[in-house]
PDB file of N, CA and C in Angstrom:
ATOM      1  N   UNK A   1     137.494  96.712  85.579  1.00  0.00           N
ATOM      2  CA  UNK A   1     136.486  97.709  85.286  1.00  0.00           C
ATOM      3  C   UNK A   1     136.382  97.900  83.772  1.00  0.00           C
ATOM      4  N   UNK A   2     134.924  98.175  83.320  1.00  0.00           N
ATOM      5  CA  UNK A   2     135.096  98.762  81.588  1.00  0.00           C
ATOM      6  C   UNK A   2     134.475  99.833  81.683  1.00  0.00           C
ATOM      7  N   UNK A   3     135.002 100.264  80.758  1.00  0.00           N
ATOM      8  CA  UNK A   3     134.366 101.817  80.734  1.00  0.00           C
ATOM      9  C   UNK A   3     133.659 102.134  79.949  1.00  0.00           C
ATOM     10  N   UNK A   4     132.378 102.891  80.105  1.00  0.00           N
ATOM     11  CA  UNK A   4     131.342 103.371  78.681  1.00  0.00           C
ATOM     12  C   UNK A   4     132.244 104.560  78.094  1.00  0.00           C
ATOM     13  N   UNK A   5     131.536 104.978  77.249  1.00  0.00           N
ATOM     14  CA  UNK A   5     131.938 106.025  76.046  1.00  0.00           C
ATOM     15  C   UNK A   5     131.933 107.006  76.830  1.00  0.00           C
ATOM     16  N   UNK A   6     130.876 107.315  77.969  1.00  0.00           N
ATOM     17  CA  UNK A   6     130.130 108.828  78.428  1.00  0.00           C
ATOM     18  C   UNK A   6     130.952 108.458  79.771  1.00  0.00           C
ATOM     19  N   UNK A   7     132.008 107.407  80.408  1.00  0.00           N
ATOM     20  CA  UNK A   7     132.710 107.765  81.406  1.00  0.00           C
ATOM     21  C   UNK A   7     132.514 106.718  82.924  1.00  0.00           C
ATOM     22  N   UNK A   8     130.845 106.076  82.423  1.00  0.00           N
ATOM     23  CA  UNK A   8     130.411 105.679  83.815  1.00  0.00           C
ATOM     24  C   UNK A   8     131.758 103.817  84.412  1.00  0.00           C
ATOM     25  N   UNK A   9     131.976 103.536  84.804  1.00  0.00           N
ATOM     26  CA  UNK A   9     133.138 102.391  84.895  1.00  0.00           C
ATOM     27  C   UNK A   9     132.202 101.184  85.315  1.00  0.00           C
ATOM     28  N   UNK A  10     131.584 100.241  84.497  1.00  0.00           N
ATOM     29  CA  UNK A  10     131.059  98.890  85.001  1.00  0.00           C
ATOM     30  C   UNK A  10     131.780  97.873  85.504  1.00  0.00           C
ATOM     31  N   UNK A  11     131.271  97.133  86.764  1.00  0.00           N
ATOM     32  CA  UNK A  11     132.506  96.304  87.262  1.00  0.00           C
ATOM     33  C   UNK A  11     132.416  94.608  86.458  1.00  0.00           C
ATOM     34  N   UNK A  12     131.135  94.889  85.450  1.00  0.00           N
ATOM     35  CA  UNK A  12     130.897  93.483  84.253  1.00  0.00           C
ATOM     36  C   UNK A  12     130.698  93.890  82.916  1.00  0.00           C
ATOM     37  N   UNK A  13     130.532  93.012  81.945  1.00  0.00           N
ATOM     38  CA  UNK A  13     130.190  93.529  81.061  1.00  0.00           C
ATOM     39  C   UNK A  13     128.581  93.716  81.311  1.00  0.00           C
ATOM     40  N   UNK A  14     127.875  92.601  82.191  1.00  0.00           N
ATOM     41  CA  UNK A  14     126.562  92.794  82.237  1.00  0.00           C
ATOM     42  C   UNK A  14     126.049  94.392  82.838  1.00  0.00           C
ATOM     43  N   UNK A  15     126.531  94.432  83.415  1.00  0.00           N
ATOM     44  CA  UNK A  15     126.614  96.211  84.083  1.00  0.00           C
ATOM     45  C   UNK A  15     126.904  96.962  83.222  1.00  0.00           C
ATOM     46  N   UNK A  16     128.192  96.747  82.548  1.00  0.00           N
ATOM     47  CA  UNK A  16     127.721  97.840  80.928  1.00  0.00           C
ATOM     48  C   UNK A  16     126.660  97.655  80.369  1.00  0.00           C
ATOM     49  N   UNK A  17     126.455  96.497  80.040  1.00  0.00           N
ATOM     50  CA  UNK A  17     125.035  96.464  78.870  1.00  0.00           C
ATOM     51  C   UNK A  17     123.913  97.114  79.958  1.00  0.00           C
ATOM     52  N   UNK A  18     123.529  96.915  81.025  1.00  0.00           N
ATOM     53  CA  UNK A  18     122.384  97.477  81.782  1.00  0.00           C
ATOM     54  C   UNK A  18     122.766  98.457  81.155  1.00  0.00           C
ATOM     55  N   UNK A  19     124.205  99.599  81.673  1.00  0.00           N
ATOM     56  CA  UNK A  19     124.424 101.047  82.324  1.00  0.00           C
ATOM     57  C   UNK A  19     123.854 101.509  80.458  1.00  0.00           C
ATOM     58  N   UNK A  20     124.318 100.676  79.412  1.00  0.00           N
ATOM     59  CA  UNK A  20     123.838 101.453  78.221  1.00  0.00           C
ATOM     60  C   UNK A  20     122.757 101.060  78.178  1.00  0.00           C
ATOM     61  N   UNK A  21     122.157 100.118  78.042  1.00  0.00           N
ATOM     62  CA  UNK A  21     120.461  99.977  77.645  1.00  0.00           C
ATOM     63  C   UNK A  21     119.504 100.980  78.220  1.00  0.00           C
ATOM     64  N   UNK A  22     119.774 101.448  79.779  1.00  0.00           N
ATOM     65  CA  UNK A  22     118.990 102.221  80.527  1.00  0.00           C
ATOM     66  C   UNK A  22     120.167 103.865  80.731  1.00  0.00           C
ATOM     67  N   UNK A  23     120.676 103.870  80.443  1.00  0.00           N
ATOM     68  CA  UNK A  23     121.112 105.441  79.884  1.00  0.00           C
ATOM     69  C   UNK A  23     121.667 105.780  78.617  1.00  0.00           C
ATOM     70  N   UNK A  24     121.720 105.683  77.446  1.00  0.00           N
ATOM     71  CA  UNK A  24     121.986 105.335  76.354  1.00  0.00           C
ATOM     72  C   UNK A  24     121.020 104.440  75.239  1.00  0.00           C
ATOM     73  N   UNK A  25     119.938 104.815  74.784  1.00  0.00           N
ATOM     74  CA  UNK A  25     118.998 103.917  74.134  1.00  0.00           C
ATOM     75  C   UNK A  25     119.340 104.354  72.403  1.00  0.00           C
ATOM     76  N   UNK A  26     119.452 102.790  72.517  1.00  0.00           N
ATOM     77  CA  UNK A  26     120.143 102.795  71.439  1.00  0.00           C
ATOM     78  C   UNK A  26     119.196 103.032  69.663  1.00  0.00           C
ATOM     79  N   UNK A  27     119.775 103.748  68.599  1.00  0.00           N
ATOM     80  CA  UNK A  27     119.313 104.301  67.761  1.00  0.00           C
ATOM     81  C   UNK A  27     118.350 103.148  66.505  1.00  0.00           C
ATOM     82  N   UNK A  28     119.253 101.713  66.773  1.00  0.00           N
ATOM     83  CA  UNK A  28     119.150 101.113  66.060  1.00  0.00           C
ATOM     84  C   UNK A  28     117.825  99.900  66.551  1.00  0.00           C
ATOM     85  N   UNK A  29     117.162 100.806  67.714  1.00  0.00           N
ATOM     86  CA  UNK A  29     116.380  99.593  68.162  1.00  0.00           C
ATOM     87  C   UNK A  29     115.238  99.862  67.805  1.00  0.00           C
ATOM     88  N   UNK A  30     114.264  99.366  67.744  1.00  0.00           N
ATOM     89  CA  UNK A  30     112.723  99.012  67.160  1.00  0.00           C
ATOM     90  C   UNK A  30     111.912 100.816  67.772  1.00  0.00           C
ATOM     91  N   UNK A  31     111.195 101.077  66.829  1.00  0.00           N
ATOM     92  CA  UNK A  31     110.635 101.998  67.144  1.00  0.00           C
ATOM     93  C   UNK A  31     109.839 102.676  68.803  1.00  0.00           C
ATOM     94  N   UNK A  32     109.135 101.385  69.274  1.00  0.00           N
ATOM     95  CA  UNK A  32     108.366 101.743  70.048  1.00  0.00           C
ATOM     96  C   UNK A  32     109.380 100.914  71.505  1.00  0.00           C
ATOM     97  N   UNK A  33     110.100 100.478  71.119  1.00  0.00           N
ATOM     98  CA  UNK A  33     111.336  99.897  72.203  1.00  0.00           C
ATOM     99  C   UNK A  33     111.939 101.120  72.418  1.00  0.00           C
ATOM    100  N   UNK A  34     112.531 102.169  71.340  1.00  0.00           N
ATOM    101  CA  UNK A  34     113.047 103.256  71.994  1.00  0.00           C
ATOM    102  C   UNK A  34     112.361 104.027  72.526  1.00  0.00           C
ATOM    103  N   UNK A  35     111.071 104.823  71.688  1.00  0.00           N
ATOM    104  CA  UNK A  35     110.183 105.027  72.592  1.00  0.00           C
ATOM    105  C   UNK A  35     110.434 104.982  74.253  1.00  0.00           C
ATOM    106  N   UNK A  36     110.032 103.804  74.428  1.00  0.00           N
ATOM    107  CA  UNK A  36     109.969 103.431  76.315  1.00  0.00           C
ATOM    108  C   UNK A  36     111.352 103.551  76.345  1.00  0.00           C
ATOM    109  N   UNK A  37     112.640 103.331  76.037  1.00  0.00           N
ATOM    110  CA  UNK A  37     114.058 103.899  76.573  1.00  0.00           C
ATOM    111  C   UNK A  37     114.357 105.277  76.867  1.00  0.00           C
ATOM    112  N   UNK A  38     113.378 106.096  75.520  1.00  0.00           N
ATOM    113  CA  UNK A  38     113.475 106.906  76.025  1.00  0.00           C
ATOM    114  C   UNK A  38     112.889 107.933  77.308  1.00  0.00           C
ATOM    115  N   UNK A  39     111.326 107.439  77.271  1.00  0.00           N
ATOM    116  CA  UNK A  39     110.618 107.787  77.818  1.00  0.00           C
ATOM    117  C   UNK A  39     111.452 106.983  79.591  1.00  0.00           C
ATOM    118  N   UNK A  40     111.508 106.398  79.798  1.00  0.00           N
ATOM    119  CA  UNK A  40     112.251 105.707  81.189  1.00  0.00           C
ATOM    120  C   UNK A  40     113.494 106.641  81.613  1.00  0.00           C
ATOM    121  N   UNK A  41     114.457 107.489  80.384  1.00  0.00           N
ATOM    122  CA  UNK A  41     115.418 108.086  81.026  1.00  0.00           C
ATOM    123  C   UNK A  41     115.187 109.532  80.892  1.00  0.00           C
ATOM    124  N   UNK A  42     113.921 109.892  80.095  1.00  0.00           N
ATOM    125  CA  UNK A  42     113.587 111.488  80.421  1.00  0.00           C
ATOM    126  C   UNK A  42     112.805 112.120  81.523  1.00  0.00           C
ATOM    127  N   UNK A  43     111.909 110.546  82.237  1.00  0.00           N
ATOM    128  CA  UNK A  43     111.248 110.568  83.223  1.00  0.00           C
ATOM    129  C   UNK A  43     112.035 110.447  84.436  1.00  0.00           C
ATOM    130  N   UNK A  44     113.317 109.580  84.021  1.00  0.00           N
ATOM    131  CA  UNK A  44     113.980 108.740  85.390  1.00  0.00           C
ATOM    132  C   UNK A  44     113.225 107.968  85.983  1.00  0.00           C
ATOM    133  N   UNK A  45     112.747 107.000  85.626  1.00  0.00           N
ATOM    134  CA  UNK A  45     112.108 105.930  85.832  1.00  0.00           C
ATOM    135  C   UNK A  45     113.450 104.347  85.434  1.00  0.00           C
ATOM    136  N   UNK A  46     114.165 104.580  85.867  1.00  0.00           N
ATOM    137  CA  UNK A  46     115.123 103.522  85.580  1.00  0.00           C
ATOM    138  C   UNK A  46     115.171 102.392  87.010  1.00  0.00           C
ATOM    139  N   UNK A  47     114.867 103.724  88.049  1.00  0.00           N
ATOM    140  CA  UNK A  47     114.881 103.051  88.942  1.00  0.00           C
ATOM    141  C   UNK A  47     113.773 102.170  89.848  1.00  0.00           C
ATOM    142  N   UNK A  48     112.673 102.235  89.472  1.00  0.00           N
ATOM    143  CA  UNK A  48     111.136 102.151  89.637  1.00  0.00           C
ATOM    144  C   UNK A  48     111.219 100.647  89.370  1.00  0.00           C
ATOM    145  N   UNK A  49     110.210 100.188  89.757  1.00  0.00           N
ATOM    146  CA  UNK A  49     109.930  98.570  90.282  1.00  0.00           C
ATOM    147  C   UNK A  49     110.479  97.771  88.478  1.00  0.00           C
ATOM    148  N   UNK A  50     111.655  96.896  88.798  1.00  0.00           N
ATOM    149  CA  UNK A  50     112.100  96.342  87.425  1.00  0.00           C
ATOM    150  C   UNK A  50     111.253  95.685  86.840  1.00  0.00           C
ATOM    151  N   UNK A  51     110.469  94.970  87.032  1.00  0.00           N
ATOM    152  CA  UNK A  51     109.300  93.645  86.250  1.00  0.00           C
ATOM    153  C   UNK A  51     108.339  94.788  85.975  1.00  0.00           C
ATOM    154  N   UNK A  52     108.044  95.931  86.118  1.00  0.00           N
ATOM    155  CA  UNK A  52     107.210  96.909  85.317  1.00  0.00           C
ATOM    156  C   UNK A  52     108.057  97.144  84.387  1.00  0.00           C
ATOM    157  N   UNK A  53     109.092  98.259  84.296  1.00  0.00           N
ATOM    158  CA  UNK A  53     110.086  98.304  83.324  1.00  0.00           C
ATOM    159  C   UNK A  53     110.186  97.049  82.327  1.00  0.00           C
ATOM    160  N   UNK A  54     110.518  95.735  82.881  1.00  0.00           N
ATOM    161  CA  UNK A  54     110.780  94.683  81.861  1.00  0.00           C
ATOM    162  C   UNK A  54     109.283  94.529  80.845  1.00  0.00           C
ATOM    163  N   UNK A  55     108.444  94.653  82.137  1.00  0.00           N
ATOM    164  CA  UNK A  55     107.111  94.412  80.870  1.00  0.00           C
ATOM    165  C   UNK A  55     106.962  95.337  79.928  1.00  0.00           C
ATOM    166  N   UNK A  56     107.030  96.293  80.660  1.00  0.00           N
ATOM    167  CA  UNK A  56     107.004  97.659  79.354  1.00  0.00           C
ATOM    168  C   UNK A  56     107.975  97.273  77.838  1.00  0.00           C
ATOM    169  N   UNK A  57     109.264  96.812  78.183  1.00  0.00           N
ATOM    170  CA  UNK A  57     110.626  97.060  77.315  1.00  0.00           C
ATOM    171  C   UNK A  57     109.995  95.367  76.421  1.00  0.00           C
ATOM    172  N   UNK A  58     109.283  94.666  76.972  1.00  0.00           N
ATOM    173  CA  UNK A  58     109.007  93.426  76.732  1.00  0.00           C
ATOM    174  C   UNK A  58     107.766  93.615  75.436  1.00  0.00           C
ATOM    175  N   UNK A  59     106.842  94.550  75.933  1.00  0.00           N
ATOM    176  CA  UNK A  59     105.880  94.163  75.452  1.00  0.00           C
ATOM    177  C   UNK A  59     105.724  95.620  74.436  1.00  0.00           C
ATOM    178  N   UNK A  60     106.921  97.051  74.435  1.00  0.00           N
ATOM    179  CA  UNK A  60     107.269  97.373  73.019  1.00  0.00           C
ATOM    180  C   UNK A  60     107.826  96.867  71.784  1.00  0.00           C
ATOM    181  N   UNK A  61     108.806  95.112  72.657  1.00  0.00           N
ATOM    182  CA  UNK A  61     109.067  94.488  71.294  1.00  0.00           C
ATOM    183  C   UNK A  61     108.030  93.740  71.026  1.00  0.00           C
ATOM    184  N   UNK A  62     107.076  92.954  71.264  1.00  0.00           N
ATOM    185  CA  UNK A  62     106.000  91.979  70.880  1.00  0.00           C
ATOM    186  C   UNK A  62     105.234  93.310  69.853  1.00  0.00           C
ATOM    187  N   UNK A  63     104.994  94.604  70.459  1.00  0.00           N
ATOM    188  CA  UNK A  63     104.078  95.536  69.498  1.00  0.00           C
ATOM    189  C   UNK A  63     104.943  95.568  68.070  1.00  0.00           C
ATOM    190  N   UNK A  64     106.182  96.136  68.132  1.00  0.00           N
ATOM    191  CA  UNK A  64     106.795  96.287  67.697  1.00  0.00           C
ATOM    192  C   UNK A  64     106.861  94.974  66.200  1.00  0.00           C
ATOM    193  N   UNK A  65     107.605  93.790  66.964  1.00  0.00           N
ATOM    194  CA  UNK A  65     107.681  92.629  66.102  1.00  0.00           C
ATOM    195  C   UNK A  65     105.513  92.165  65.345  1.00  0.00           C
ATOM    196  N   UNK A  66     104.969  92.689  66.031  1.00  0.00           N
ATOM    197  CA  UNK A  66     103.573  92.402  65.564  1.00  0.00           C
ATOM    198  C   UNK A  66     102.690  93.519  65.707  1.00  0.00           C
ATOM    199  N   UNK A  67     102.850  94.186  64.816  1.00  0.00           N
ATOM    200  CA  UNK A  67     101.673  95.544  65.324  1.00  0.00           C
ATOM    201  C   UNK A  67     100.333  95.688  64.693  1.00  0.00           C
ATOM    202  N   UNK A  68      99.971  94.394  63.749  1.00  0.00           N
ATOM    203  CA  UNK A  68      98.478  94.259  63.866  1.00  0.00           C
ATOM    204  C   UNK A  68      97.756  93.472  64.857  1.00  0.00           C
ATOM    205  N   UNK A  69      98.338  93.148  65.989  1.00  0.00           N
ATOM    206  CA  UNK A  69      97.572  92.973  67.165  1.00  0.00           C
ATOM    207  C   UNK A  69      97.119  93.858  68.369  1.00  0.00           C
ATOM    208  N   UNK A  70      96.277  94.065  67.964  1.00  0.00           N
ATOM    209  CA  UNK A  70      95.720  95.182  68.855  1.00  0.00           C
ATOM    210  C   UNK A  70      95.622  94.945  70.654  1.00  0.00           C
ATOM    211  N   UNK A  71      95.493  93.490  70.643  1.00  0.00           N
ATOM    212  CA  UNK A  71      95.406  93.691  72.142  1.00  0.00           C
ATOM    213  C   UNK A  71      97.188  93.471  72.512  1.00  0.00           C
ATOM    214  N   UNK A  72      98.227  93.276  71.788  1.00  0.00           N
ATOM    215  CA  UNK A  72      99.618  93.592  72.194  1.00  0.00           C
ATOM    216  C   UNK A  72      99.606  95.271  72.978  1.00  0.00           C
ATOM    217  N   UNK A  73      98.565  96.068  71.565  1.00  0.00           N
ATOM    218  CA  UNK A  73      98.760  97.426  71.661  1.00  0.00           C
ATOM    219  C   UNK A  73      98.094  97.692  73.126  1.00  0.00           C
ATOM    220  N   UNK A  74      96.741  97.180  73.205  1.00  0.00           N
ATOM    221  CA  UNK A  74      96.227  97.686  74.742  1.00  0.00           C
ATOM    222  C   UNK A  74      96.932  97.752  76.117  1.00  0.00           C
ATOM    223  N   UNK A  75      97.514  96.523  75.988  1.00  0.00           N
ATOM    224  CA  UNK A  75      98.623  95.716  77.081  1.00  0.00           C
ATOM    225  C   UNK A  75      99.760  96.708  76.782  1.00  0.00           C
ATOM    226  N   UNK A  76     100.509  97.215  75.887  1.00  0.00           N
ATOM    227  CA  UNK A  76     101.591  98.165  76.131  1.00  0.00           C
ATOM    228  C   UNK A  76     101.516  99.141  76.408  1.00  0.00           C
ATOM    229  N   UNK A  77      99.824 100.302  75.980  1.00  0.00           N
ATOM    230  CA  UNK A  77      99.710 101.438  76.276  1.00  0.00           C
ATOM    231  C   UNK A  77      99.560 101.301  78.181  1.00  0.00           C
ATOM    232  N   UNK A  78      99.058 100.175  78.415  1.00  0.00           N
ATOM    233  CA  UNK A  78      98.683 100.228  79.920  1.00  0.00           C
ATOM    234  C   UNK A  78      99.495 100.256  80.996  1.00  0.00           C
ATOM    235  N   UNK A  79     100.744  99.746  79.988  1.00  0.00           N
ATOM    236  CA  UNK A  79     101.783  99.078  80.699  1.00  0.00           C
ATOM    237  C   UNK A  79     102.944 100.699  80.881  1.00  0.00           C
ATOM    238  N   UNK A  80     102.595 101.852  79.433  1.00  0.00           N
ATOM    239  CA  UNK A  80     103.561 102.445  79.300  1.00  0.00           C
ATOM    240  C   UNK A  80     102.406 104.153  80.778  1.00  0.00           C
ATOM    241  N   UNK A  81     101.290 103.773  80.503  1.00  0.00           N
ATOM    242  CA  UNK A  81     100.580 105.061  81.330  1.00  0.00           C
ATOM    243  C   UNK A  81     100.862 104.123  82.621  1.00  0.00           C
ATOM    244  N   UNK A  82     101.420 103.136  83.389  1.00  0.00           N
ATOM    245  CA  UNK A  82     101.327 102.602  84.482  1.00  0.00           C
ATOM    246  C   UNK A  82     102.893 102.984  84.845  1.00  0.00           C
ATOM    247  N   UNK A  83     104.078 103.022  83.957  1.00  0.00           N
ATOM    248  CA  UNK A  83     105.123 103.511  84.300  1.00  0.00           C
ATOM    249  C   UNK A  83     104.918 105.005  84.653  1.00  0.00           C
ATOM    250  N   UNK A  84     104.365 105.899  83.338  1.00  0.00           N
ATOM    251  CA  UNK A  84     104.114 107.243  83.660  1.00  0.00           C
ATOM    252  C   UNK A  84     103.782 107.832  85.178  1.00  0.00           C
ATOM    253  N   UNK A  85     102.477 107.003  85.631  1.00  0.00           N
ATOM    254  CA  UNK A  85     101.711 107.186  86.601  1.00  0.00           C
ATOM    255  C   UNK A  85     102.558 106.518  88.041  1.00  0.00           C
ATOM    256  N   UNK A  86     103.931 106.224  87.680  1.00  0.00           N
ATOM    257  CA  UNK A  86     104.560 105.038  88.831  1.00  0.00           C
ATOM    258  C   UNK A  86     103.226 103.959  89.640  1.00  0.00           C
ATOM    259  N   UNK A  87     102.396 103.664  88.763  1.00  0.00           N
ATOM    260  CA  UNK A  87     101.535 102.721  89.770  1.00  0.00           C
ATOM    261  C   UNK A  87     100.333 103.606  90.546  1.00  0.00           C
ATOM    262  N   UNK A  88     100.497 104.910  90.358  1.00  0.00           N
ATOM    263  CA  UNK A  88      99.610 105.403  90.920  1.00  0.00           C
ATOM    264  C   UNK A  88      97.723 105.612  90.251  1.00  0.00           C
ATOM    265  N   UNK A  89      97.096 104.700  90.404  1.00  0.00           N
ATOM    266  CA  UNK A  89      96.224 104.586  88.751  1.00  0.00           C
ATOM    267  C   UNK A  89      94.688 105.801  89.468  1.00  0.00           C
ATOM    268  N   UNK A  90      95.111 106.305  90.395  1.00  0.00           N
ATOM    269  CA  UNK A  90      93.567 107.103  91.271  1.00  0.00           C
ATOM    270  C   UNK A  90      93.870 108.019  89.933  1.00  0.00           C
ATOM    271  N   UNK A  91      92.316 108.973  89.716  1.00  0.00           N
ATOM    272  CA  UNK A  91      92.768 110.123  89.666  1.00  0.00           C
ATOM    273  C   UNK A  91      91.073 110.663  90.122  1.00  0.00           C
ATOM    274  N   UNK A  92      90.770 112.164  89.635  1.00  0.00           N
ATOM    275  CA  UNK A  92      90.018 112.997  90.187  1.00  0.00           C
ATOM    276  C   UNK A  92      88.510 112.106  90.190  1.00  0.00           C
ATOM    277  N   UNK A  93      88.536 111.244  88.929  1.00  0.00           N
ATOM    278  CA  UNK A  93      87.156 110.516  88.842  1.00  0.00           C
ATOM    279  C   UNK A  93      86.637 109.366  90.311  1.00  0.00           C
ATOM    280  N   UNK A  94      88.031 109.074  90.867  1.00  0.00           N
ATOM    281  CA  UNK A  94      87.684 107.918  91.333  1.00  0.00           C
ATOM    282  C   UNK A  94      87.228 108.316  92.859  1.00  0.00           C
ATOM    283  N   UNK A  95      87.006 109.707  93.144  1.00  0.00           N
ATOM    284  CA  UNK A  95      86.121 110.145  94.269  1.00  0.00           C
ATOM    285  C   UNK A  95      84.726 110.180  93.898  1.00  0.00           C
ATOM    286  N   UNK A  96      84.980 110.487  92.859  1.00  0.00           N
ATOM    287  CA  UNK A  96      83.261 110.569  92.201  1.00  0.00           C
ATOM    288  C   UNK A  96      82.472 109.141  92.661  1.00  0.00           C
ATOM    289  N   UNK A  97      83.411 108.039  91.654  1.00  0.00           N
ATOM    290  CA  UNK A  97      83.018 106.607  92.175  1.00  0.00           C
ATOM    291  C   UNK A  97      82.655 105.925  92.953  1.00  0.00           C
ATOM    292  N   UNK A  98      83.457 106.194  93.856  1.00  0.00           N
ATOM    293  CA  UNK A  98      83.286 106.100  95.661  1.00  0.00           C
ATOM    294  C   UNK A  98      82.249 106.325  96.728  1.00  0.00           C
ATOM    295  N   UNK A  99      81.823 107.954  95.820  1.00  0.00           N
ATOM    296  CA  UNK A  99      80.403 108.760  96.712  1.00  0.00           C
ATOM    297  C   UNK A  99      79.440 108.043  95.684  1.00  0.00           C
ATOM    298  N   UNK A 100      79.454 107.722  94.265  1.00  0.00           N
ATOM    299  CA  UNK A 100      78.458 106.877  94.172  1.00  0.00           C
ATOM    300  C   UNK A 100      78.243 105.482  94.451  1.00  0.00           C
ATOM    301  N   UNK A 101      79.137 104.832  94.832  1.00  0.00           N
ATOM    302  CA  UNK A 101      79.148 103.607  95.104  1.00  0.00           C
ATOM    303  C   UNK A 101      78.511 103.426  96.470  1.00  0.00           C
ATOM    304  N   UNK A 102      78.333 103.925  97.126  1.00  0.00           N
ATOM    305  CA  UNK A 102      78.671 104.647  98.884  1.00  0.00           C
ATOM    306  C   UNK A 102      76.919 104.486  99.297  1.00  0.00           C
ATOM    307  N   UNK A 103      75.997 105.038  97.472  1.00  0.00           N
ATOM    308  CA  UNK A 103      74.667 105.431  98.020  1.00  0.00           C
ATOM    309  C   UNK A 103      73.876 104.322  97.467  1.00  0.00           C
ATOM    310  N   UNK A 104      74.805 103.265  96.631  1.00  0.00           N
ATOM    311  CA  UNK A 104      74.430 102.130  96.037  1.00  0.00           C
ATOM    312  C   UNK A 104      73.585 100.951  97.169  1.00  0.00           C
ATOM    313  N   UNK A 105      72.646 100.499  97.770  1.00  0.00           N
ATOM    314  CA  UNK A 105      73.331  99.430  98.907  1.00  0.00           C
ATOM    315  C   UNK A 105      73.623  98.286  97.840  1.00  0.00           C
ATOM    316  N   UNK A 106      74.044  97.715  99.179  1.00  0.00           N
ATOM    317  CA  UNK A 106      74.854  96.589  98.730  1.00  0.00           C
ATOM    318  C   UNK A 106      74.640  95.645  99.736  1.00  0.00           C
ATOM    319  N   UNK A 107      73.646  94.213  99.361  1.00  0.00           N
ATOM    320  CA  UNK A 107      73.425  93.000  99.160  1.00  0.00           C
ATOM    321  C   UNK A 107      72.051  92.727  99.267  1.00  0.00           C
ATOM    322  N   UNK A 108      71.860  91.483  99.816  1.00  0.00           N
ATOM    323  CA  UNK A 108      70.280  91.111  99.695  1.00  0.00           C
ATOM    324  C   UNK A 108      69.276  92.211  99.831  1.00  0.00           C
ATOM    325  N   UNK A 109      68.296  92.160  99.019  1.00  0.00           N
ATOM    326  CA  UNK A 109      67.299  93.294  99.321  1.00  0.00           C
ATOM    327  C   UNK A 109      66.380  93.151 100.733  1.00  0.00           C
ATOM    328  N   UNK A 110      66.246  91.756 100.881  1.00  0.00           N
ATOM    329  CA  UNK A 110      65.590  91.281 102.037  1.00  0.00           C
ATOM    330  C   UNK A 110      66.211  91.983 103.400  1.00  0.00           C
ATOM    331  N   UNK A 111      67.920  91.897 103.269  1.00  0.00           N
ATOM    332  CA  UNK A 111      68.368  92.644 104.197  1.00  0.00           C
ATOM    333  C   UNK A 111      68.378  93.478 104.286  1.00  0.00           C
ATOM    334  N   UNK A 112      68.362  94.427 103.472  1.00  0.00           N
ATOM    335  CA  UNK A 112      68.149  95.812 103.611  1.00  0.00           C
ATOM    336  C   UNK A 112      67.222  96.591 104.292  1.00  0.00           C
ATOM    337  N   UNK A 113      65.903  95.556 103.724  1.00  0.00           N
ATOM    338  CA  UNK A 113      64.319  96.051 104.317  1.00  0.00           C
ATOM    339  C   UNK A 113      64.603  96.764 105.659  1.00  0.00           C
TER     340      UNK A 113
END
């Protein structure tokens, strides 16, 4: 077993490095990388679908290492309101959408006649 600083006992070292990366974000890491560390353990989102998490933690270092690319930036804000939202992307507008879509028809005009 090793033990972290704060007590938790990993049965690898890889399990330490998780148990600190995702409870413990570290001071010395890229601005918008801590950011999402932090934001993941004030939310508790550690546990939430991992390949979201990785993209998020992935694509604060690409902003990070390159931040005059703006579409890095689009792709991370989407990536960081898609953790926020756990995947849930409805909100009050998308009834609106629906009842207008609803009075739209939809296909050939011939068929419609």
């Amino acid at each position: 077993m090793i033990r972290c600083a704060c007590g938790f006992e990993a049965e690898s070292e890889a399990g330490l490095c998780s148990h600190q990366r995702s409870k413990h974000p570290q001071l010395d890491q890229t601005p918008n990388r801590s950011a999402v560390e932090m934001m993941l353990l004030a939310l508790g989102l550690e546990d939430v679908d991992a390949a979201r998490v990785q993209a998020a933690r992935s694509l604060a270092d690409a902003v990070d290492a390159e931040p005059d690319k703006a579409q890095l930036w689009r792709y991370y804000l989407d990536a960081i309101q898609d953790l926020r939202t756990d995947g849930d992307t409805a909100s009050a507008d998308d009834d609106e959408l629906k009842e207008i879509r609803g009075l739209t028809a939809v296909g050939h005009l011939k068929a419609i006649k």
